[in-house]
C-alpha atoms as a PDB file:
ATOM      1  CA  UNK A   1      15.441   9.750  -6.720  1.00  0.00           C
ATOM      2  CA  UNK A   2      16.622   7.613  -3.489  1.00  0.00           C
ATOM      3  CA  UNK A   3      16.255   3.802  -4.509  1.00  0.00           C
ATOM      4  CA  UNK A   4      13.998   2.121  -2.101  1.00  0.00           C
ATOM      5  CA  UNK A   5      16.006  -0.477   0.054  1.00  0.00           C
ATOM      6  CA  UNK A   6      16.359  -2.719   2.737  1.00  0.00           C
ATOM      7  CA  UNK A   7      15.899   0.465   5.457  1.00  0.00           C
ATOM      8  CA  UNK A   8      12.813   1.364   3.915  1.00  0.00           C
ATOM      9  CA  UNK A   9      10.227   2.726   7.370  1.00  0.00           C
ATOM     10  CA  UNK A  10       7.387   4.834   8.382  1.00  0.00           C
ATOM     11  CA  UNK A  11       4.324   4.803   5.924  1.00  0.00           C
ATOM     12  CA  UNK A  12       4.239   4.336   2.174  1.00  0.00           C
ATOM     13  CA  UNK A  13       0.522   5.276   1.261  1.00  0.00           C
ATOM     14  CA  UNK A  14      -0.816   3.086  -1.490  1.00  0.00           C
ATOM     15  CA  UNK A  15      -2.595   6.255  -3.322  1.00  0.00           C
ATOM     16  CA  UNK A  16      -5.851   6.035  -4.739  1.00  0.00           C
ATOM     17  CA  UNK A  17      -6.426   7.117  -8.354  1.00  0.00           C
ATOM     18  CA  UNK A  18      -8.733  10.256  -8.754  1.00  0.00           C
ATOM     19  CA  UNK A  19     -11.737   9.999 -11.315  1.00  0.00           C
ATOM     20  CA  UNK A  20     -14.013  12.580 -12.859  1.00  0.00           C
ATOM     21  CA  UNK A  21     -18.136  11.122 -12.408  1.00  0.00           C
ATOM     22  CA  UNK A  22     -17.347   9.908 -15.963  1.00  0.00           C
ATOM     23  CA  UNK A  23     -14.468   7.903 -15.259  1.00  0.00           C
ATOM     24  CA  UNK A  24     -11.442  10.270 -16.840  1.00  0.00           C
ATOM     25  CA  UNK A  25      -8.814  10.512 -14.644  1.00  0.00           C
ATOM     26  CA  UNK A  26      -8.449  13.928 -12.702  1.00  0.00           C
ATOM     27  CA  UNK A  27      -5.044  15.279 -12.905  1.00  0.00           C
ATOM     28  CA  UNK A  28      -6.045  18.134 -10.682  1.00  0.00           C
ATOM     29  CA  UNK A  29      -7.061  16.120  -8.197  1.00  0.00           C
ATOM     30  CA  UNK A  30      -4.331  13.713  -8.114  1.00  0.00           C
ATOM     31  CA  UNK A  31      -2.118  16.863  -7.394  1.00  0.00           C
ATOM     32  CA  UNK A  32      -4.158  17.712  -4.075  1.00  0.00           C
ATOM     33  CA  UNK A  33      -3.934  14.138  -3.372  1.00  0.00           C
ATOM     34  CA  UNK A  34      -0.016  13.952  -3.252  1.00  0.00           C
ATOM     35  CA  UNK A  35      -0.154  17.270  -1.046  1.00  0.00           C
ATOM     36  CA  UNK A  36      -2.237  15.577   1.416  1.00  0.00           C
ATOM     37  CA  UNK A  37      -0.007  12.533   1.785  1.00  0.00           C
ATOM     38  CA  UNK A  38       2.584  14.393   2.057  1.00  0.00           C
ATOM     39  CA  UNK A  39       1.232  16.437   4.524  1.00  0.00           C
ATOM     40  CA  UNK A  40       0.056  14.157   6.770  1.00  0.00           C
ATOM     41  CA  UNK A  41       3.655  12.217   6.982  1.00  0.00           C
ATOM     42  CA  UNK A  42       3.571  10.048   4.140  1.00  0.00           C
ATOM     43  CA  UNK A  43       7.175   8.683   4.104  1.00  0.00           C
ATOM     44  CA  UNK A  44       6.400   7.079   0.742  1.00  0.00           C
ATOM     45  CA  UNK A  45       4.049   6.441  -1.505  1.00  0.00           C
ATOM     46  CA  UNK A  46       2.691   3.484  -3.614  1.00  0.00           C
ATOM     47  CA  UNK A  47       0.918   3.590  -6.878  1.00  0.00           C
ATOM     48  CA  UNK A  48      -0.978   1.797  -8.678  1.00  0.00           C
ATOM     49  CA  UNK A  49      -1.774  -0.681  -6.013  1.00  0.00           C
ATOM     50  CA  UNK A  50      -4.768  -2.936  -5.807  1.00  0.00           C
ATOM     51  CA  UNK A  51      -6.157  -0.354  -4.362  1.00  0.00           C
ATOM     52  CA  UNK A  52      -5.738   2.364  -6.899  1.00  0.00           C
ATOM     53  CA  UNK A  53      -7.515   0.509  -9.775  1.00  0.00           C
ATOM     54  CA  UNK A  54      -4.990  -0.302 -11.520  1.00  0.00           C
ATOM     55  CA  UNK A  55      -6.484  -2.716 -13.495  1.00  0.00           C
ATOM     56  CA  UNK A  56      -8.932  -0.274 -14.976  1.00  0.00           C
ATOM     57  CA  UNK A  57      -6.089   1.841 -17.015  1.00  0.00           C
ATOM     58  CA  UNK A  58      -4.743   1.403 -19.906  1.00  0.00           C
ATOM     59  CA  UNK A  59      -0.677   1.635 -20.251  1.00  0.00           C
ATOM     60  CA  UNK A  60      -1.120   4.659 -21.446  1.00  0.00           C
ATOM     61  CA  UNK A  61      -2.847   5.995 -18.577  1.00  0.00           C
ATOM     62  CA  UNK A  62      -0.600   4.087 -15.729  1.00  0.00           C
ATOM     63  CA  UNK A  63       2.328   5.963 -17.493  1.00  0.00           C
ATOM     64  CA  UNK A  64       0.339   9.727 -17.298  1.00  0.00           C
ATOM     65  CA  UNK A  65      -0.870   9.067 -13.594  1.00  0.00           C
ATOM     66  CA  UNK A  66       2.963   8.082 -12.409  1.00  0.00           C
ATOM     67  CA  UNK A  67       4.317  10.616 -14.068  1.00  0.00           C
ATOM     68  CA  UNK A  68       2.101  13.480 -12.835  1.00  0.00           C
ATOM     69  CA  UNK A  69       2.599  12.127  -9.171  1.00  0.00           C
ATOM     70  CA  UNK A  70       6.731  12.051  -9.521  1.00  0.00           C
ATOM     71  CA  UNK A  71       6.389  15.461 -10.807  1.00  0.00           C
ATOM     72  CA  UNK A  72       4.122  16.875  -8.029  1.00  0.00           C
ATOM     73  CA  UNK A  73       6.193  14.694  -5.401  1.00  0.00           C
ATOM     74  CA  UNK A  74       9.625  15.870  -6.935  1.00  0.00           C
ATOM     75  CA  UNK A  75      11.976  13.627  -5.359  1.00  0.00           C
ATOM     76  CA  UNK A  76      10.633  14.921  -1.325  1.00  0.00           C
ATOM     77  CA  UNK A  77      10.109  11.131  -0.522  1.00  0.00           C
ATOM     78  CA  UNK A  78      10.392   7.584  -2.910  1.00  0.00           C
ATOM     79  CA  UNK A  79       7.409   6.497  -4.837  1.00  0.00           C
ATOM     80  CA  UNK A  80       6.836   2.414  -5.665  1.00  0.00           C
ATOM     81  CA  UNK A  81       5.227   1.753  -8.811  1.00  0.00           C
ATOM     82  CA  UNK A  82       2.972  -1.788  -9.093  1.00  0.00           C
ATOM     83  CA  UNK A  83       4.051  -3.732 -11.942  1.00  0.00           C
ATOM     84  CA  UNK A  84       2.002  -6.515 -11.525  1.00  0.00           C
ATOM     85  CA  UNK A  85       0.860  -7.914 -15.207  1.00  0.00           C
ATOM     86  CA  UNK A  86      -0.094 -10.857 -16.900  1.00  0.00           C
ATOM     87  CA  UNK A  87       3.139 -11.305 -18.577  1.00  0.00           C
ATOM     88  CA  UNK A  88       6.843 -10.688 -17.959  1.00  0.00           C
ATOM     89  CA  UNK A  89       7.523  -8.609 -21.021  1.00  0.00           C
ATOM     90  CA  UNK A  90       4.721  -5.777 -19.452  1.00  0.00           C
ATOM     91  CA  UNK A  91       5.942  -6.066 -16.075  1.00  0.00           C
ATOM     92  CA  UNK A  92       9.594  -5.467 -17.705  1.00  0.00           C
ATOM     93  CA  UNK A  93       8.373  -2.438 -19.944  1.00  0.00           C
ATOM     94  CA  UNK A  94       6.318  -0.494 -17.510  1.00  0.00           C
ATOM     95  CA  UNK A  95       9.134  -0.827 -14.782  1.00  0.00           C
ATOM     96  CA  UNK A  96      11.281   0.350 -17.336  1.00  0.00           C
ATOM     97  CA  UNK A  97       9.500   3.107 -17.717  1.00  0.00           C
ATOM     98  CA  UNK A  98       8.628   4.438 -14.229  1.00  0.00           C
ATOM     99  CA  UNK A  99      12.265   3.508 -13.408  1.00  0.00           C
ATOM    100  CA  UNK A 100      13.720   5.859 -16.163  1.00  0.00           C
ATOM    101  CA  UNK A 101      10.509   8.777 -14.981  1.00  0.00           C
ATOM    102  CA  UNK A 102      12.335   8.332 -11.784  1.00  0.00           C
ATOM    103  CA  UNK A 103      10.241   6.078  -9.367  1.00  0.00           C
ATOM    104  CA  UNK A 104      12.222   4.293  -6.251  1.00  0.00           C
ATOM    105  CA  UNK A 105      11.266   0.564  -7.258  1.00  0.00           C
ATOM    106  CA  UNK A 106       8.458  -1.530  -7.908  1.00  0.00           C
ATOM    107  CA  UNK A 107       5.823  -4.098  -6.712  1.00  0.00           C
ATOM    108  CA  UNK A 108       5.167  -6.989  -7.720  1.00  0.00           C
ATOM    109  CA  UNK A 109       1.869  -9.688  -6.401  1.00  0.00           C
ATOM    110  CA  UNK A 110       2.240 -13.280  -7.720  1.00  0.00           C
ATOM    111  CA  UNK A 111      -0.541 -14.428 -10.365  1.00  0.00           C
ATOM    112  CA  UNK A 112      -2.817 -16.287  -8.971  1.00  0.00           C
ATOM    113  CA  UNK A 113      -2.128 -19.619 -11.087  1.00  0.00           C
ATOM    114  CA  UNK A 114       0.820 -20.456  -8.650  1.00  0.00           C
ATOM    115  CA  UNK A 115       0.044 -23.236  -6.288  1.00  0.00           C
ATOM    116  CA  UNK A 116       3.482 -24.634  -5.095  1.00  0.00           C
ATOM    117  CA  UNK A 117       6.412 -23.187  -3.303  1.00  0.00           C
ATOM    118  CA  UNK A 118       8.659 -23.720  -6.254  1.00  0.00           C
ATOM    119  CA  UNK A 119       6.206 -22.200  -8.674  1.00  0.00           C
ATOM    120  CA  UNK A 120       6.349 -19.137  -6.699  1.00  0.00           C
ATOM    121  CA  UNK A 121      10.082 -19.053  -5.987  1.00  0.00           C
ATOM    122  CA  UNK A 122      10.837 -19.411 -10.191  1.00  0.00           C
ATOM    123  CA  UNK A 123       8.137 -16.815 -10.733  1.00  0.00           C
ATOM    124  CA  UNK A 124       9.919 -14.235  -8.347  1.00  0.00           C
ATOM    125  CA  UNK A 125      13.361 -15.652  -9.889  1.00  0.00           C
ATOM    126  CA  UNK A 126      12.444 -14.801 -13.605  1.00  0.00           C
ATOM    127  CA  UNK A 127      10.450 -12.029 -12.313  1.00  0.00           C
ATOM    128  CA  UNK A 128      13.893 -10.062 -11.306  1.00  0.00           C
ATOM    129  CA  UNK A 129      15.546 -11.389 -14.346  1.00  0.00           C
ATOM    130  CA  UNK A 130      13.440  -8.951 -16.433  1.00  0.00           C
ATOM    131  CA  UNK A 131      13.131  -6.057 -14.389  1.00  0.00           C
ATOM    132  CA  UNK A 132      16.940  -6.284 -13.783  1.00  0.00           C
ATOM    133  CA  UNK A 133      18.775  -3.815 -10.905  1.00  0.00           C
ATOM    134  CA  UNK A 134      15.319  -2.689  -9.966  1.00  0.00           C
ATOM    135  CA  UNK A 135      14.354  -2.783  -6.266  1.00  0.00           C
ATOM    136  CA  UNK A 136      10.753  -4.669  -5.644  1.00  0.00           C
ATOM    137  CA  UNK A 137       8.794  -5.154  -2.956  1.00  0.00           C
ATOM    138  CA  UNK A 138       7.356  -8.529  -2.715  1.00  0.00           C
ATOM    139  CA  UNK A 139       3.675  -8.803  -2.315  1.00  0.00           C
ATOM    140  CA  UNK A 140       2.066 -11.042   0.096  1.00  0.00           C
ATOM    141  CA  UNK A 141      -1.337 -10.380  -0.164  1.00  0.00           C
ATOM    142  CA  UNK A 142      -3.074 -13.898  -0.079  1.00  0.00           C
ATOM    143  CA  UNK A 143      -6.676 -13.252   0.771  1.00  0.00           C
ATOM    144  CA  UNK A 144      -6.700 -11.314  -3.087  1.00  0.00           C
ATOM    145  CA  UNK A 145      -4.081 -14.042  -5.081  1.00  0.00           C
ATOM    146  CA  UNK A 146      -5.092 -16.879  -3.456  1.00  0.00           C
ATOM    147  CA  UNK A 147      -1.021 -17.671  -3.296  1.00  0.00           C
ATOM    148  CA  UNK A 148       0.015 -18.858   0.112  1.00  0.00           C
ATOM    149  CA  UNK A 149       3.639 -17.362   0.903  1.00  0.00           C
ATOM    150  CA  UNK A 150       5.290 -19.182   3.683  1.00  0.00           C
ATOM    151  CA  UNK A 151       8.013 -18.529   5.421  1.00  0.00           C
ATOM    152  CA  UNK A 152      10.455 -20.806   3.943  1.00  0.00           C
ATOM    153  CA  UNK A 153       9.700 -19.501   0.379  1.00  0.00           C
ATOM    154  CA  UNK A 154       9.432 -15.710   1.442  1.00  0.00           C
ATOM    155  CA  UNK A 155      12.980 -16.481   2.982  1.00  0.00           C
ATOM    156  CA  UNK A 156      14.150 -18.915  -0.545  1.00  0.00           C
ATOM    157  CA  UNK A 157      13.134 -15.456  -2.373  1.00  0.00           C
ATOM    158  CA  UNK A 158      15.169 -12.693  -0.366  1.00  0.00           C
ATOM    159  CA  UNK A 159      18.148 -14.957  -0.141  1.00  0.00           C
ATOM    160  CA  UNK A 160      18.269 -15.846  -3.431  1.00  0.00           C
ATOM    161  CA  UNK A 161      17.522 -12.407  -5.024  1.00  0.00           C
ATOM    162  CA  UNK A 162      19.338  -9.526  -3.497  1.00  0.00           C
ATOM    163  CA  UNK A 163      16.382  -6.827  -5.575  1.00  0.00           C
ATOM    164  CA  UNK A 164      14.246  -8.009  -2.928  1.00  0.00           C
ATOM    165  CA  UNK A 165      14.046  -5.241  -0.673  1.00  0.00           C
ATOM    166  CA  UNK A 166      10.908  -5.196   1.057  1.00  0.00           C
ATOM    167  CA  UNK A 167       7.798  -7.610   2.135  1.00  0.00           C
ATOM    168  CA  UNK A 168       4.596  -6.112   2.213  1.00  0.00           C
ATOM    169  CA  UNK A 169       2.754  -8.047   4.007  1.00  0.00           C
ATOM    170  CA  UNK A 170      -0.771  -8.836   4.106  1.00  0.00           C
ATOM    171  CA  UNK A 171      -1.597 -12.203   5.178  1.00  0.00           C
ATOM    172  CA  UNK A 172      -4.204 -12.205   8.162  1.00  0.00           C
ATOM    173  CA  UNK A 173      -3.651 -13.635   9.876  1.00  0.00           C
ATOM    174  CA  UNK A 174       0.286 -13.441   9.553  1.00  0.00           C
ATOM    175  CA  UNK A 175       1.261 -11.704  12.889  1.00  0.00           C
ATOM    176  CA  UNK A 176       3.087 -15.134  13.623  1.00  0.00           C
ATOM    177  CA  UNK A 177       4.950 -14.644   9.975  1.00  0.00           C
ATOM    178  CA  UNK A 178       6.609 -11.261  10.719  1.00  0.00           C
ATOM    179  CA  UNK A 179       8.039 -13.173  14.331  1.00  0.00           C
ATOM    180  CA  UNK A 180       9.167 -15.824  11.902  1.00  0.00           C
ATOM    181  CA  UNK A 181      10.993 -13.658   9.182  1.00  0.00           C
ATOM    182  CA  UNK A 182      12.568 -11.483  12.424  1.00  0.00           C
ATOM    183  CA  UNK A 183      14.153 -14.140  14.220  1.00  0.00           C
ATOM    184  CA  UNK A 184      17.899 -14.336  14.054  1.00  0.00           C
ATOM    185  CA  UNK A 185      19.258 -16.720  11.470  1.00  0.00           C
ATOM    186  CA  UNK A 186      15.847 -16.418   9.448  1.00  0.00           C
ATOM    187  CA  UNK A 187      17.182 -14.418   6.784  1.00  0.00           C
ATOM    188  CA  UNK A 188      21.000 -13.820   5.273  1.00  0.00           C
ATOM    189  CA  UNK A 189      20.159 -10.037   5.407  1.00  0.00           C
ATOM    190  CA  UNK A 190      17.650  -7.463   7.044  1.00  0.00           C
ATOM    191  CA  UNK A 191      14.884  -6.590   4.805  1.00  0.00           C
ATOM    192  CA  UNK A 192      12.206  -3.812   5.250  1.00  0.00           C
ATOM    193  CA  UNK A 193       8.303  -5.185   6.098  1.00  0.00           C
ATOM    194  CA  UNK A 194       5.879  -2.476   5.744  1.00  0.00           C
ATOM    195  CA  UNK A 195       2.249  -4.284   5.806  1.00  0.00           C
ATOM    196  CA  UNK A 196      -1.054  -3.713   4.564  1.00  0.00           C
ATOM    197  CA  UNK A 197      -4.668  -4.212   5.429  1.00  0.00           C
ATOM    198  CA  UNK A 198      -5.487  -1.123   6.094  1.00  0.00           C
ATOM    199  CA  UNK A 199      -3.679  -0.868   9.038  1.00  0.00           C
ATOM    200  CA  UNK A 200      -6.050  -3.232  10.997  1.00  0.00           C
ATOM    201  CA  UNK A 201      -3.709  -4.202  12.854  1.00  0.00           C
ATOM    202  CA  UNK A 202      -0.859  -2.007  12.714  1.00  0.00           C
ATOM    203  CA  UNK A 203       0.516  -1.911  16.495  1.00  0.00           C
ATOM    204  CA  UNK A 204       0.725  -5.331  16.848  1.00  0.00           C
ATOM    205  CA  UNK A 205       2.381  -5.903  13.438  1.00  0.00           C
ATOM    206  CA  UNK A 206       4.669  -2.989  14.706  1.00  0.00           C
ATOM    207  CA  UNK A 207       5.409  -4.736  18.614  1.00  0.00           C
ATOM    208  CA  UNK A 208       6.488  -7.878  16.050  1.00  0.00           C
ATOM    209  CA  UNK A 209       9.398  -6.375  14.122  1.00  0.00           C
ATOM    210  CA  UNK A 210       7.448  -4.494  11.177  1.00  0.00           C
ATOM    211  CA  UNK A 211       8.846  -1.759  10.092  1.00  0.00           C
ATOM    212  CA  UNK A 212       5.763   0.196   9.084  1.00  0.00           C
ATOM    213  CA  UNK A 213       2.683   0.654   6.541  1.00  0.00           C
ATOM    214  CA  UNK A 214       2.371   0.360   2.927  1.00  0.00           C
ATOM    215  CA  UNK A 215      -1.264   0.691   2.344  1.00  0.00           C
ATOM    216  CA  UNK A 216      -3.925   2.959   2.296  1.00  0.00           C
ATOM    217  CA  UNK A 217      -6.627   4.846   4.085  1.00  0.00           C
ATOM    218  CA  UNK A 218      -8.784   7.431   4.199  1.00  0.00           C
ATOM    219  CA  UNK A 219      -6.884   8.986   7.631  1.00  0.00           C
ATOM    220  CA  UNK A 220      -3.435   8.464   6.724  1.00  0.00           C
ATOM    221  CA  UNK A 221      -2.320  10.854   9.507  1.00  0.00           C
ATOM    222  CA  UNK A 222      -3.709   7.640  11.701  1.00  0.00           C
ATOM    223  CA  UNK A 223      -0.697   5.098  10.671  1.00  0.00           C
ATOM    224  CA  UNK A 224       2.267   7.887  10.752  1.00  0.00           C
ATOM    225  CA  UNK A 225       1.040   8.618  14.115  1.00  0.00           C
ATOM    226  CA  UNK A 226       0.706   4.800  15.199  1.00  0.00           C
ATOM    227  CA  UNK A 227       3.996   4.197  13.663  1.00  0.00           C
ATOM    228  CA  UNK A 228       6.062   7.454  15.224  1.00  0.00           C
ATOM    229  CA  UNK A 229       4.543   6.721  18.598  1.00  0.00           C
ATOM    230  CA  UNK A 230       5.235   2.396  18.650  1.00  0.00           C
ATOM    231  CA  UNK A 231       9.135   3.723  17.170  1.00  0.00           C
ATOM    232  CA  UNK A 232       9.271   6.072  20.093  1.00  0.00           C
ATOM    233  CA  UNK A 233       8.017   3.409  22.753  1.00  0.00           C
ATOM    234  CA  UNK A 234       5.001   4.594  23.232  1.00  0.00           C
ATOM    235  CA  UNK A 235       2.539   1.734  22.778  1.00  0.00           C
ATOM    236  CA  UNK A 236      -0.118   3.436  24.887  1.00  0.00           C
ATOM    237  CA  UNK A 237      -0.863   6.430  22.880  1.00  0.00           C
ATOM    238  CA  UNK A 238      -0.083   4.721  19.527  1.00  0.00           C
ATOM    239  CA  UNK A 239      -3.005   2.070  20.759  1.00  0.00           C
ATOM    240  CA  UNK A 240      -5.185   4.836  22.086  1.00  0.00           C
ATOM    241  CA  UNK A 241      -4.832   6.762  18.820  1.00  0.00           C
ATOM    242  CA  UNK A 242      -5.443   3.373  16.683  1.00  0.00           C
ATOM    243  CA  UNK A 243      -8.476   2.871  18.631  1.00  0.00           C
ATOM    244  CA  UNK A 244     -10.242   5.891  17.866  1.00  0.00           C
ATOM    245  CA  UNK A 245      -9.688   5.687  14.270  1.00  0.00           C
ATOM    246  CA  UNK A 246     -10.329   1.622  14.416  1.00  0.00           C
ATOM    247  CA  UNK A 247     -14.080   1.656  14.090  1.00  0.00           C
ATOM    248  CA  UNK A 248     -13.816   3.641  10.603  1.00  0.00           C
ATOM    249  CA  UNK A 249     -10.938   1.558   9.146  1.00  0.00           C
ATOM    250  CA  UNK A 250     -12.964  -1.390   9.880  1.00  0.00           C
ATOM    251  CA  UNK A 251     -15.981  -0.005   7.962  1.00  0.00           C
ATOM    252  CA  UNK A 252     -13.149   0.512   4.861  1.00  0.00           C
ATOM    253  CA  UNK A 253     -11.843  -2.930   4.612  1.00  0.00           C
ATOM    254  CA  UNK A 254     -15.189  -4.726   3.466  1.00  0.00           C
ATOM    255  CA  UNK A 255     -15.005  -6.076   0.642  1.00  0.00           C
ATOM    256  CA  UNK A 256     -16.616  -4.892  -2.653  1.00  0.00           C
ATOM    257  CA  UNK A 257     -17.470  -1.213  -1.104  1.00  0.00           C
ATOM    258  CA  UNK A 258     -13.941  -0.526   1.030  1.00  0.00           C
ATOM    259  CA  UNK A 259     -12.808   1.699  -1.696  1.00  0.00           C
ATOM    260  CA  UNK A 260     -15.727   3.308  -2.620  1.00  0.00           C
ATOM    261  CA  UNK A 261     -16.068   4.092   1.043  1.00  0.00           C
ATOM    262  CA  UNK A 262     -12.658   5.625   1.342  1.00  0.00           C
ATOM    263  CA  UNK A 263     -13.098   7.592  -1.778  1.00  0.00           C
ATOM    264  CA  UNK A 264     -16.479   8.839   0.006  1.00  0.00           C
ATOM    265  CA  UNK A 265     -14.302  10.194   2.626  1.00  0.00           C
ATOM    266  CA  UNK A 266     -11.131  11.291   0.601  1.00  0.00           C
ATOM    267  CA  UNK A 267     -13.814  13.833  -1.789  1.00  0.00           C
ATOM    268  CA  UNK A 268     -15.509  14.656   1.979  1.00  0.00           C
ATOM    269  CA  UNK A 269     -12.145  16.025   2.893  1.00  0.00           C
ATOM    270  CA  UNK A 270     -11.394  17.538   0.097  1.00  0.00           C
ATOM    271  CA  UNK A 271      -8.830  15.710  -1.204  1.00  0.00           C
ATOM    272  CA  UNK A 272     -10.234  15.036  -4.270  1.00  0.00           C
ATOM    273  CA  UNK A 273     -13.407  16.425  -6.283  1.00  0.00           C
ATOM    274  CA  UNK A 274     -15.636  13.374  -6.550  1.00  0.00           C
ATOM    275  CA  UNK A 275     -15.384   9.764  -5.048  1.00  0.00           C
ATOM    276  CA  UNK A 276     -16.320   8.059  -8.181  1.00  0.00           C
ATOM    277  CA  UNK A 277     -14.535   4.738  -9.124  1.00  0.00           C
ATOM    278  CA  UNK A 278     -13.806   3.372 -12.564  1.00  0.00           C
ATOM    279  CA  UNK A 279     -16.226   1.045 -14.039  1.00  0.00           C
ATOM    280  CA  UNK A 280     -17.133  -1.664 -12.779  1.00  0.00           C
ATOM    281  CA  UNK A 281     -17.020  -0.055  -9.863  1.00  0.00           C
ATOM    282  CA  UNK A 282     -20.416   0.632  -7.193  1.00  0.00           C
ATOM    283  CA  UNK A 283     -22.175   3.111  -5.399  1.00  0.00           C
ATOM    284  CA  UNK A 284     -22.129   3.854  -2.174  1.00  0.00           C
ATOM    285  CA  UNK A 285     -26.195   4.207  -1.281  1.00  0.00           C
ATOM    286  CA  UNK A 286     -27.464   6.292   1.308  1.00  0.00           C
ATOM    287  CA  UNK A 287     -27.520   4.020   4.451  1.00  0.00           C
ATOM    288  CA  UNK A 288     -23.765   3.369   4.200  1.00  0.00           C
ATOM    289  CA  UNK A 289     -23.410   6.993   3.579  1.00  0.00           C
ATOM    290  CA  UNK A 290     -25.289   7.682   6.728  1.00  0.00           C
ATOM    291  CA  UNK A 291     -23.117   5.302   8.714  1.00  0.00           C
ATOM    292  CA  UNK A 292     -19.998   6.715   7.073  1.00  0.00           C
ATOM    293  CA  UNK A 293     -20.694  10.102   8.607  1.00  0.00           C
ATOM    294  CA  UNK A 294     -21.906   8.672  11.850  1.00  0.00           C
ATOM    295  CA  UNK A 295     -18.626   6.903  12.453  1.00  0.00           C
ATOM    296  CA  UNK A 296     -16.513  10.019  11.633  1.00  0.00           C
ATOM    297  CA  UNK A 297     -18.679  12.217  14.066  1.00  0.00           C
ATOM    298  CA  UNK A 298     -17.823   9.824  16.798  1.00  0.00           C
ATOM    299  CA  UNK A 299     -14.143   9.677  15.760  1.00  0.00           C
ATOM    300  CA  UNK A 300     -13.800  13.629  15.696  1.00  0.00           C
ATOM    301  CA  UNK A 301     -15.271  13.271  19.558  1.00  0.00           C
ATOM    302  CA  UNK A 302     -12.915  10.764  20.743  1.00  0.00           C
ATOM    303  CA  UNK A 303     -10.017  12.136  19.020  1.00  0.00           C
ATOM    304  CA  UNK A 304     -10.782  15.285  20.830  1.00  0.00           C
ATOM    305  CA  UNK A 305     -10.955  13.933  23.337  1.00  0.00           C
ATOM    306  CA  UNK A 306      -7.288  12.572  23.369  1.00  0.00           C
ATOM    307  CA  UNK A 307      -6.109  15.812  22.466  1.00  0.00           C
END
């Protein structure tokens, strides 16, 4: 497997994780899954993201669900593992691990506790020191770690530590940050920026320097197509296509129910057999069920329409 680097582009879905109704993980399922991402452009893939419950599996489990997606992805595009943990020694042995099963790099969020920007610049420092030569993406994801990343420490943290391949970045806003890290001089090297959120606001975060997605939704074929069209210079029909989709991808990102809601749609499709989460984990009841469906009805119409 290709290492992920600083060249990293195009879309790097953060996968879900598949669940039977009683909360085992469904291997079948996660096979379809990795066909469908693929199949719709993924140039990457993430897992065990924030949005793939990763916090709900044991070790054990984290190892089986990586390992069944490298082998079902066989080296056709680079999978990022999250390594996120409480302490250094299990961030060190599970990227071990995925690195030796043969995953690209890993990502890592900073623990909430850290407040200043040197508390956040030694994290990331020791951070490296035990995951040695691995590639990471550094996660910006402030509106979940409550750690502000500014610009001067996002830029202390890729000079300093040449691992550091990639930002994903999901501050909102944060348009204003990409401009920041893009500007000449900013940085002693070019790094990949592949940002999150759903995509909410993926053409403008492209028209700023970004050089893609990594996150997830339930119409991934939505950010390849945004992202090939805004490479190709084609703002128009990367806009109209974001629009159409927009209404939808807005109904995902609320909080508490987003994932439930793209789960909803991911077992409508048939990606996977059932849309249940991990508990604790809710229900989606039927009037957002309803307006699930109602949204999708309109979006088949309008994409239709642009076709």
């Amino acid at each position: 497997m290709t290492l992920i680097n600083e060249t990293a582009q195009g879309v790097y879905v953060i996968a879900v994780t598949p669940f039977h109704a009683d909360g085992a993980i469904d291997l079948e399922s996660t096979d379809r899954m990795v066909d469908f991402y693929l199949s719709a452009g993924a140039t990457g893939l993430t897992v065990l993201g924030m949005m793939g419950e990763a916090q709900k599996l044991t070790i054990e489990e984290s190892q089986t669900i990586v390992r069944r997606i490298l082998a079902r992805v066989a080296g056709r595009v680079p999978v990022v593992v999250g390594v996120s943990a409480p302490g250094f020694a299990q961030m060190a042995a599970l990227t071990d691990t995925v690195m030796a099963d043969g995953a690209a790099g890993v990502m890592i969020a900073p623990p909430s506790a850290l407040r200043t920007d040197d508390q956040i610049v030694t994290y990331y420092m020791q951070a490296a020191g035990f995951i040695g030569d691995a590639p990471f993406v550094l996660q910006d994801f402030p509106l979940v770690t409550n750690v502000q990343m500014s610009v001067p420490v996002i830029r202390r943290i890729v000079n300093e530590l040449p691992s550091c391949v990639c930002l994903k970045h999901e501050d909102w806003p944060g348009l204003d940050k990409i401009t920041a890290l893009r500007a000449e001089g900013s940085l002693n090297r070019r790094i990949s920026i592949l940002c999150g959120n759903g995509g909410m606001f993926l053409p403008e975060e492209m028209s700023r320097g970004a050089d893609g997605a990594m996150t997830g939704f339930a119409y991934p074929e939505m950010m390849v197509d945004v992202v090939r069209h805004m490479q190709a210079g084609e703002a128009d029909r990367a806009q109209d296509l974001f629009d159409a989709y927009l209404p939808l991808a807005r109904y995902e990102q609320q909080p508490g129910i987003g994932l439930a809601v793209r789960k909803y749609t991911m077992a409508r499709r048939g990606v996977i057999a059932s849309g249940a989460l991990r508990r604790p984990g809710g229900a989606l009841n039927a009037a957002t069920i309803a307006e699930i469906e109602r949204l999708i009805r309109r979006q088949e119409h309008r994409l239709k329409e642009l076709n």
